[in-house]
Protein backbone atom coordinates (compact mmCIF):
# COMPACT_ATOMS: atom_id res chain seq x y z
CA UNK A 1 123.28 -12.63 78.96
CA UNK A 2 120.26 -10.77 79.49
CA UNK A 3 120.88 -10.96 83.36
CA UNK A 4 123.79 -8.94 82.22
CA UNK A 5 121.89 -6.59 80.07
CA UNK A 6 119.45 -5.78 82.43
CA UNK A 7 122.05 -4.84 85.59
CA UNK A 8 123.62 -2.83 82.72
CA UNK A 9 120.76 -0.95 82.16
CA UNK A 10 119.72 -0.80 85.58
CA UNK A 11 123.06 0.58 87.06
CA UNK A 12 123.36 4.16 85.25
CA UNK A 13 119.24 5.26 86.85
CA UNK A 14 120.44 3.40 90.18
CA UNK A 15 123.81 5.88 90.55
CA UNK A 16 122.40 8.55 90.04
CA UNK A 17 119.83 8.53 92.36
CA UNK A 18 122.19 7.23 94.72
CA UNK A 19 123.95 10.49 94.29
CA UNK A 20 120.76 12.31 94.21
CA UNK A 21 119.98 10.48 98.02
CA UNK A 22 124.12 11.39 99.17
CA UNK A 23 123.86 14.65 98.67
CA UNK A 24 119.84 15.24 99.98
CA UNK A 25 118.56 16.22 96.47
CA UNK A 26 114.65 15.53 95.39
CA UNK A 27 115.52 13.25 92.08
CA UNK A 28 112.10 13.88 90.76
CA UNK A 29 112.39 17.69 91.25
CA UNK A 30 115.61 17.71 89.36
CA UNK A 31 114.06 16.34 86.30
CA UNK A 32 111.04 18.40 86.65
CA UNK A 33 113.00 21.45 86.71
CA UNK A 34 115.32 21.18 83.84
CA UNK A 35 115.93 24.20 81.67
CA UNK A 36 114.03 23.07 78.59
CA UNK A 37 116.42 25.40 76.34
CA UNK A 38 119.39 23.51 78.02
CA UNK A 39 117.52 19.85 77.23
CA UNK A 40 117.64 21.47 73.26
CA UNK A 41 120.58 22.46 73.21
CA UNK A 42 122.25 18.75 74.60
CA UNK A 43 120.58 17.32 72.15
CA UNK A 44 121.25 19.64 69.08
CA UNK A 45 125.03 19.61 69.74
CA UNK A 46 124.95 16.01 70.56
CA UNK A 47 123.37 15.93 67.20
CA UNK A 48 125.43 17.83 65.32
CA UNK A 49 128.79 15.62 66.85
CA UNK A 50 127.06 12.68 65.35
CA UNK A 51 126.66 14.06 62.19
CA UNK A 52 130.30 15.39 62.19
CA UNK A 53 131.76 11.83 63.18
CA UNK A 54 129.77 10.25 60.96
CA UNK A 55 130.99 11.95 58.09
CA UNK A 56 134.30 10.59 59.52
CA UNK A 57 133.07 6.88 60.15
CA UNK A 58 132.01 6.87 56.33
CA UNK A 59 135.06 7.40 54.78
CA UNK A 60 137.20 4.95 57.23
CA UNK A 61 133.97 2.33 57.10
CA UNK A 62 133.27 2.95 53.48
CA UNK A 63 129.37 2.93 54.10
CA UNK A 64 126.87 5.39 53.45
CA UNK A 65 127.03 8.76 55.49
CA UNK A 66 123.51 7.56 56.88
CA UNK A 67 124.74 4.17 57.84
CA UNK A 68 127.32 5.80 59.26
CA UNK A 69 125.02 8.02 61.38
CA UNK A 70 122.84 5.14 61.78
CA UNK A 71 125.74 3.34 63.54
CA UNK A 72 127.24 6.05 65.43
CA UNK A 73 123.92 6.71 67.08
CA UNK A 74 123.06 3.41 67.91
CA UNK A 75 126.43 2.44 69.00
CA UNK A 76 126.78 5.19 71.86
CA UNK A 77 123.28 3.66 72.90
CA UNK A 78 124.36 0.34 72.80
CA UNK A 79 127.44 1.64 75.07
CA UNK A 80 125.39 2.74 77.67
CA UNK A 81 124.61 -0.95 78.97
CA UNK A 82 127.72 -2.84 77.39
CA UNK A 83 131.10 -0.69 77.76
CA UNK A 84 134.06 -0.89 75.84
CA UNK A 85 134.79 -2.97 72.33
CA UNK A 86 131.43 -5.30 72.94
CA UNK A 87 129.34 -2.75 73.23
CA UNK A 88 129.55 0.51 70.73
CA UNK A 89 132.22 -0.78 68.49
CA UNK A 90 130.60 -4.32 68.44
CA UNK A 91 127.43 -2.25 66.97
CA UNK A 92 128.55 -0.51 64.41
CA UNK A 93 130.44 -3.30 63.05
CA UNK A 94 126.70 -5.50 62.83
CA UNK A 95 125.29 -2.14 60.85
CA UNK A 96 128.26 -1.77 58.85
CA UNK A 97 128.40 -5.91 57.94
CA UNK A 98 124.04 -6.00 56.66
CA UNK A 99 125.18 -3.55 54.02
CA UNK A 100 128.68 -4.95 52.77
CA UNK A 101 128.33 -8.31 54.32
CA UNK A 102 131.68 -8.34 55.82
CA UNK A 103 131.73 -8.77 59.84
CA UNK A 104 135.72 -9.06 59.78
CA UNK A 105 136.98 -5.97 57.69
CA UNK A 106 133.44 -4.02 59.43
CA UNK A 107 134.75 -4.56 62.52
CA UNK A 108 138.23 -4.00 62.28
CA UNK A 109 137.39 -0.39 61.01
CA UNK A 110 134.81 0.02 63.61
CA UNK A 111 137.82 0.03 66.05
CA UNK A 112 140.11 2.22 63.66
CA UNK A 113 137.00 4.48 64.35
CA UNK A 114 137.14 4.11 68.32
CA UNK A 115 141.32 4.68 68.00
CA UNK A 116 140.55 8.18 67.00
CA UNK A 117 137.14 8.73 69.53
CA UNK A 118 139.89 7.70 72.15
CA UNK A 119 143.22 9.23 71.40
CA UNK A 120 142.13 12.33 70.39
CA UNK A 121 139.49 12.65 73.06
CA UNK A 122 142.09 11.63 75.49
CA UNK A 123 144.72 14.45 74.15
CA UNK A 124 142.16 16.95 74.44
CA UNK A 125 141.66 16.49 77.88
CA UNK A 126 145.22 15.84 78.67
CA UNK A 127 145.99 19.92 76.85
CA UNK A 128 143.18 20.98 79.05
CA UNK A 129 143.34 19.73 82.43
CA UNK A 130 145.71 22.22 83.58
CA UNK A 131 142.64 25.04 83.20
CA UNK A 132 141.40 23.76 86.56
CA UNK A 133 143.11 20.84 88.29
CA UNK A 134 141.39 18.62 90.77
CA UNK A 135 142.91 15.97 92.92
CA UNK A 136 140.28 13.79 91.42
CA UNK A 137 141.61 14.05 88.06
CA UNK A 138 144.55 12.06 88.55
CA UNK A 139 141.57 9.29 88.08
CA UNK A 140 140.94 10.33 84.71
CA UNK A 141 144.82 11.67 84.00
CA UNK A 142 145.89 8.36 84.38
CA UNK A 143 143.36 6.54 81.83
CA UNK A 144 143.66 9.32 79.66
CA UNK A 145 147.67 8.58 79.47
CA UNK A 146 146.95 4.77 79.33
CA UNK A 147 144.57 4.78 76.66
CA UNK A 148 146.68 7.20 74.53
CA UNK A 149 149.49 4.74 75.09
CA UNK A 150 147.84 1.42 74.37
CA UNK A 151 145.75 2.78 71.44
CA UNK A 152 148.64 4.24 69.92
CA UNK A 153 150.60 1.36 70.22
CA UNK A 154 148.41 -1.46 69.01
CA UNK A 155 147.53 0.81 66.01
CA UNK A 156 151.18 1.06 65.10
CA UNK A 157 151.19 -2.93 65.73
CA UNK A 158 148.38 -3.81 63.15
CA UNK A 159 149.88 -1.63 60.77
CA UNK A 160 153.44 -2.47 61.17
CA UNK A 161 152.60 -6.20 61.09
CA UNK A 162 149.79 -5.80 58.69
CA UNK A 163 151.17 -8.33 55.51
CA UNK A 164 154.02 -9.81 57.28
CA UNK A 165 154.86 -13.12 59.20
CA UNK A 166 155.66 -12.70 62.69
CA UNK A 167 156.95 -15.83 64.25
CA UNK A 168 155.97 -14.58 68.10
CA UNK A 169 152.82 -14.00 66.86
CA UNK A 170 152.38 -16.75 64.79
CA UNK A 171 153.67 -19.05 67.96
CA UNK A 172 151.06 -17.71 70.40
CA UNK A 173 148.32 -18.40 67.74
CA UNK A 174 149.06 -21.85 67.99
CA UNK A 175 149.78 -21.61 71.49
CA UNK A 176 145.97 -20.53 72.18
CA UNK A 177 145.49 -23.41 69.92
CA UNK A 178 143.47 -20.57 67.65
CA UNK A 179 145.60 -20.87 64.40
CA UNK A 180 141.86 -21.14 62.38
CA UNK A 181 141.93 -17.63 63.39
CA UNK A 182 145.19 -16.53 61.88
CA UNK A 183 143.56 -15.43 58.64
CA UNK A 184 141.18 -13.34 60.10
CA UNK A 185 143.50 -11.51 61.97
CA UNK A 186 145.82 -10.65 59.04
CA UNK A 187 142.72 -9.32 57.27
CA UNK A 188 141.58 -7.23 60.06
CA UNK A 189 144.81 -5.43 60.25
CA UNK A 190 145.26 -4.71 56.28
CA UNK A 191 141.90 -3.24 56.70
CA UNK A 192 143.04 -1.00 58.87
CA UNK A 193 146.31 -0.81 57.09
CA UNK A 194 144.25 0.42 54.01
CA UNK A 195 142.35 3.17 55.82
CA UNK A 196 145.35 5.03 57.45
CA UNK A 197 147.45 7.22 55.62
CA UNK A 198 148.94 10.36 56.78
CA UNK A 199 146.18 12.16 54.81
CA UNK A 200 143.57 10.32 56.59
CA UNK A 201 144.99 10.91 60.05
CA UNK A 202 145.15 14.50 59.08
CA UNK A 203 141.36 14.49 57.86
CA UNK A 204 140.22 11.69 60.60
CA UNK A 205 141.66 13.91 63.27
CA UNK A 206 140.67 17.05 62.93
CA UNK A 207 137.19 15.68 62.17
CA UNK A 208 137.25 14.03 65.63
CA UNK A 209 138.42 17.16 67.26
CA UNK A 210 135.49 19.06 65.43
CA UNK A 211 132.93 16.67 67.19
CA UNK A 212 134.19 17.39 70.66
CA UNK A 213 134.10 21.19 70.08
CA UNK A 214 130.78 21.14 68.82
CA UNK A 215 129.35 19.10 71.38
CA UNK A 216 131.15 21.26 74.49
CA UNK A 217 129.10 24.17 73.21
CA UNK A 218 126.20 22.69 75.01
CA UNK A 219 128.13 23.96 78.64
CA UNK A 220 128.36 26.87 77.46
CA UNK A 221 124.59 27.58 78.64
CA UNK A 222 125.94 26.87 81.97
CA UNK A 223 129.68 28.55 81.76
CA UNK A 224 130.08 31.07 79.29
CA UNK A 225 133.91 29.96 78.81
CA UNK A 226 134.66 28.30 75.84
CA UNK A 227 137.84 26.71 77.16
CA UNK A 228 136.35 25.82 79.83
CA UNK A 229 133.33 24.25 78.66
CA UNK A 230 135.65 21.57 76.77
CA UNK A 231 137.66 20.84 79.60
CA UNK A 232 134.36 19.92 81.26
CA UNK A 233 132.88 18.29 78.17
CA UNK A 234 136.71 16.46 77.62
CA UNK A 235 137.13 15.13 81.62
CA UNK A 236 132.96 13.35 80.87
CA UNK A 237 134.87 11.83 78.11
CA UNK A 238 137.68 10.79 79.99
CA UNK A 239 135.64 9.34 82.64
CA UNK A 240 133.80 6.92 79.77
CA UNK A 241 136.56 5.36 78.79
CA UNK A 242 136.23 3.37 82.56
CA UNK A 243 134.78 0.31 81.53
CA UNK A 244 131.48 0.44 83.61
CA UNK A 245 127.99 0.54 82.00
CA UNK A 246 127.17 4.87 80.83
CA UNK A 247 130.71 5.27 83.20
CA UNK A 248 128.77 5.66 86.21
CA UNK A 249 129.64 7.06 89.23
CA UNK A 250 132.61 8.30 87.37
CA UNK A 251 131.05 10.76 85.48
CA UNK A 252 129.14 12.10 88.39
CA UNK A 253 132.72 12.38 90.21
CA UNK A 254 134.19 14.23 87.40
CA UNK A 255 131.03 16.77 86.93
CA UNK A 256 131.34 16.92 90.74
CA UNK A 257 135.09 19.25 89.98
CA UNK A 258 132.81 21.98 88.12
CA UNK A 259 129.04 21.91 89.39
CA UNK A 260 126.92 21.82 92.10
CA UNK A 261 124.89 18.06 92.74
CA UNK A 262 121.63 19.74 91.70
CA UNK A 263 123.11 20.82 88.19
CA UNK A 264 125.24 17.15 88.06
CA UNK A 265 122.13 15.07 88.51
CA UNK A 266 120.27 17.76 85.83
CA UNK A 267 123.31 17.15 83.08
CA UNK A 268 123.26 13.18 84.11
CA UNK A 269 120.16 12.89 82.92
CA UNK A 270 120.95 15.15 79.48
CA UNK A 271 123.44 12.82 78.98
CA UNK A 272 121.39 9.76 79.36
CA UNK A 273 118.46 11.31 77.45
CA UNK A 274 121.25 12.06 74.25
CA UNK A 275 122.75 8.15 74.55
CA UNK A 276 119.47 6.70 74.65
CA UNK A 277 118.57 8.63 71.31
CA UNK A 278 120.14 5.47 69.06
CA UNK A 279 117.76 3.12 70.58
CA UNK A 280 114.95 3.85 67.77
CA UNK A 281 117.69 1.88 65.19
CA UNK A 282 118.01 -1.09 67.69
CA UNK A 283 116.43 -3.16 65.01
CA UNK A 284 119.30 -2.23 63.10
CA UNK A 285 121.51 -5.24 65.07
CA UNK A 286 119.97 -8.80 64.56
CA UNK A 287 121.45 -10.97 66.96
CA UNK A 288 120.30 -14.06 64.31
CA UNK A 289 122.55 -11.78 61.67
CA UNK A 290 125.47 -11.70 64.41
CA UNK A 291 125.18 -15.69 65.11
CA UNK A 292 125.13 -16.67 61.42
CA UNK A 293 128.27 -14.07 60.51
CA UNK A 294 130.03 -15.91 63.41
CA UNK A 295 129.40 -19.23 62.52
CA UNK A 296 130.54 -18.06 59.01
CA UNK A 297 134.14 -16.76 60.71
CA UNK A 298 134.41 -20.30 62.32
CA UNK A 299 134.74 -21.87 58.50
CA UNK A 300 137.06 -19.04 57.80
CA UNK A 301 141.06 -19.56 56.28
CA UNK A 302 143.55 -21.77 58.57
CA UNK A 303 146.93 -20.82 59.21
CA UNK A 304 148.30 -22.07 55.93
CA UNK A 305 145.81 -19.87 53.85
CA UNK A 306 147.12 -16.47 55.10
CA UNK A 307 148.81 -14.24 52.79
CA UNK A 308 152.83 -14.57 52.53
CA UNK A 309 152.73 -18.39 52.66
């Protein structure tokens, strides 16, 4: 595992300059030569996002608003070197579960959280990408669309199913010979069964979309065009949702559409520099807290426990 963790780590740094060496570029002047008022205002906006989505992760997590910010932050660190579910969603779920002790229900809001990050994020980009299309955005078009679609779905699945016995389901369980497991998954999707209604969609939503405006203001520095600066701030997003540690090499393609490699390699870095911000609540996830929690979900209910028996 820590093999793992360190070529994580290692492979965002190790792109770049890559890129930085393709296109003949002195790495080391780049960083020296970064606009200081464009390093404040990455990280004020980036800032300000978290403390937007964080007022949205509290209500749907039912924590704190600064365990919620907590999370957030350290998640999108945590993200950088483990992509996808393990990684950022994985995080917040061990924050959540120290303060209401609960690594199933923290969990399966955790993703409700990442539904709306996703869909949304993806929709945006989706409503902007006509502004200025780019052969190479059929890359990010087409994991936009697939996202939407498989986010939308399985959230219409868990709720759908959510209190009901469905024999296909119930026959792969035992298929995967994992029917101990049954229970858990029945609780995980009236948790997020709970948190959506069509008010908190509403809310949820437009909370999400908030974030994403917020944090595009930071292009504007760069290109005074509003519109524009989310379609570049939206097609970064797009690109993290390939599952490769801090979406590298992606992201570098995508800011390669708008910018020059000097200023790519320059808002790289930003990027990196607001991600890595979480990393002072790293204590926050105990991997003995994770283990034990685990080991607790092994004793959980058995197929004949869940509810409608």
């Amino acid at each position: 595992m820590e093999k793992k963790l360190l070529i994580g780590t290692l492979i965002p740094p190790i792109v770049i300059v890559l890129y930085s060496l393709y296109f003949h570029l002195n790495f080391v002047s780049v960083m020296r030569n970064i606009d200081p008022k464009l390093l404040i205002l990455f990280i004020s906006t980036y800032l300000a996002q978290i403390a937007v989505l964080a007022l949205r992760d509290s209500r749907i997590a039912q924590v704190s608003y600064f365990t919620a910010f907590k999370a957030r932050l350290l998640g999108n660190s945590v993200g950088l070197v483990i992509p996808g579910w393990a990684g950022q969603d994985l995080a917040r779920a061990s924050v959540y579960s120290r303060y209401n002790r609960d690594i199933v229900k923290s969990f399966a809001l955790s993703l409700n959280e990442a539904m709306y990050d996703v869909v949304i994020g993806s929709l945006l980009f989706l409503a902007l990408v006509g502004i200025k299309a780019s052969p190479i955005d059929l890359i990010y078009i087409i994991t936009a669309l697939g996202n939407v679609v498989g986010w939308t779905l399985g959230t219409g699945y868990v709720i759908f199913t959510s209190r009901r016995v469905i024999r296909a389901e119930e026959k792969l369980v035992n298929f995967l010979k994992l029917k101990n497991y049954y229970f858990l998954l029945q609780k995980g999707k009236e948790k997020v069964r709970e948190a959506t209604t069509w008010e908190s969609i509403f809310i949820n939503s437009a909370l999400t979309v908030l974030g994403y405006l917020i944090q595009s203001v930071a292009f504007y520095y760069v290109v005074p065009s509003f519109a524009f600066d989310v379609l570049i701030n939206m097609t970064y997003f797009a690109a993290s949702l390939i599952p490769v540690p801090a979406s590298s090499g992606f992201a570098e393609l995508g800011l390669s559409i708008y910018f020059h490699p000097n200023l790519v390699v320059a808002i790289r870095i930003l990027e990196l520099i607001n991600y890595s911000l979480g990393f002072i609540f790293i204590r926050e996830i105990s991997l003995n807290h994770l283990k034990s929690q685990f080991n607790e979900i092994r004793s959980y209910g058995k197929l004949s426990e869940r509810s409608g028996t």
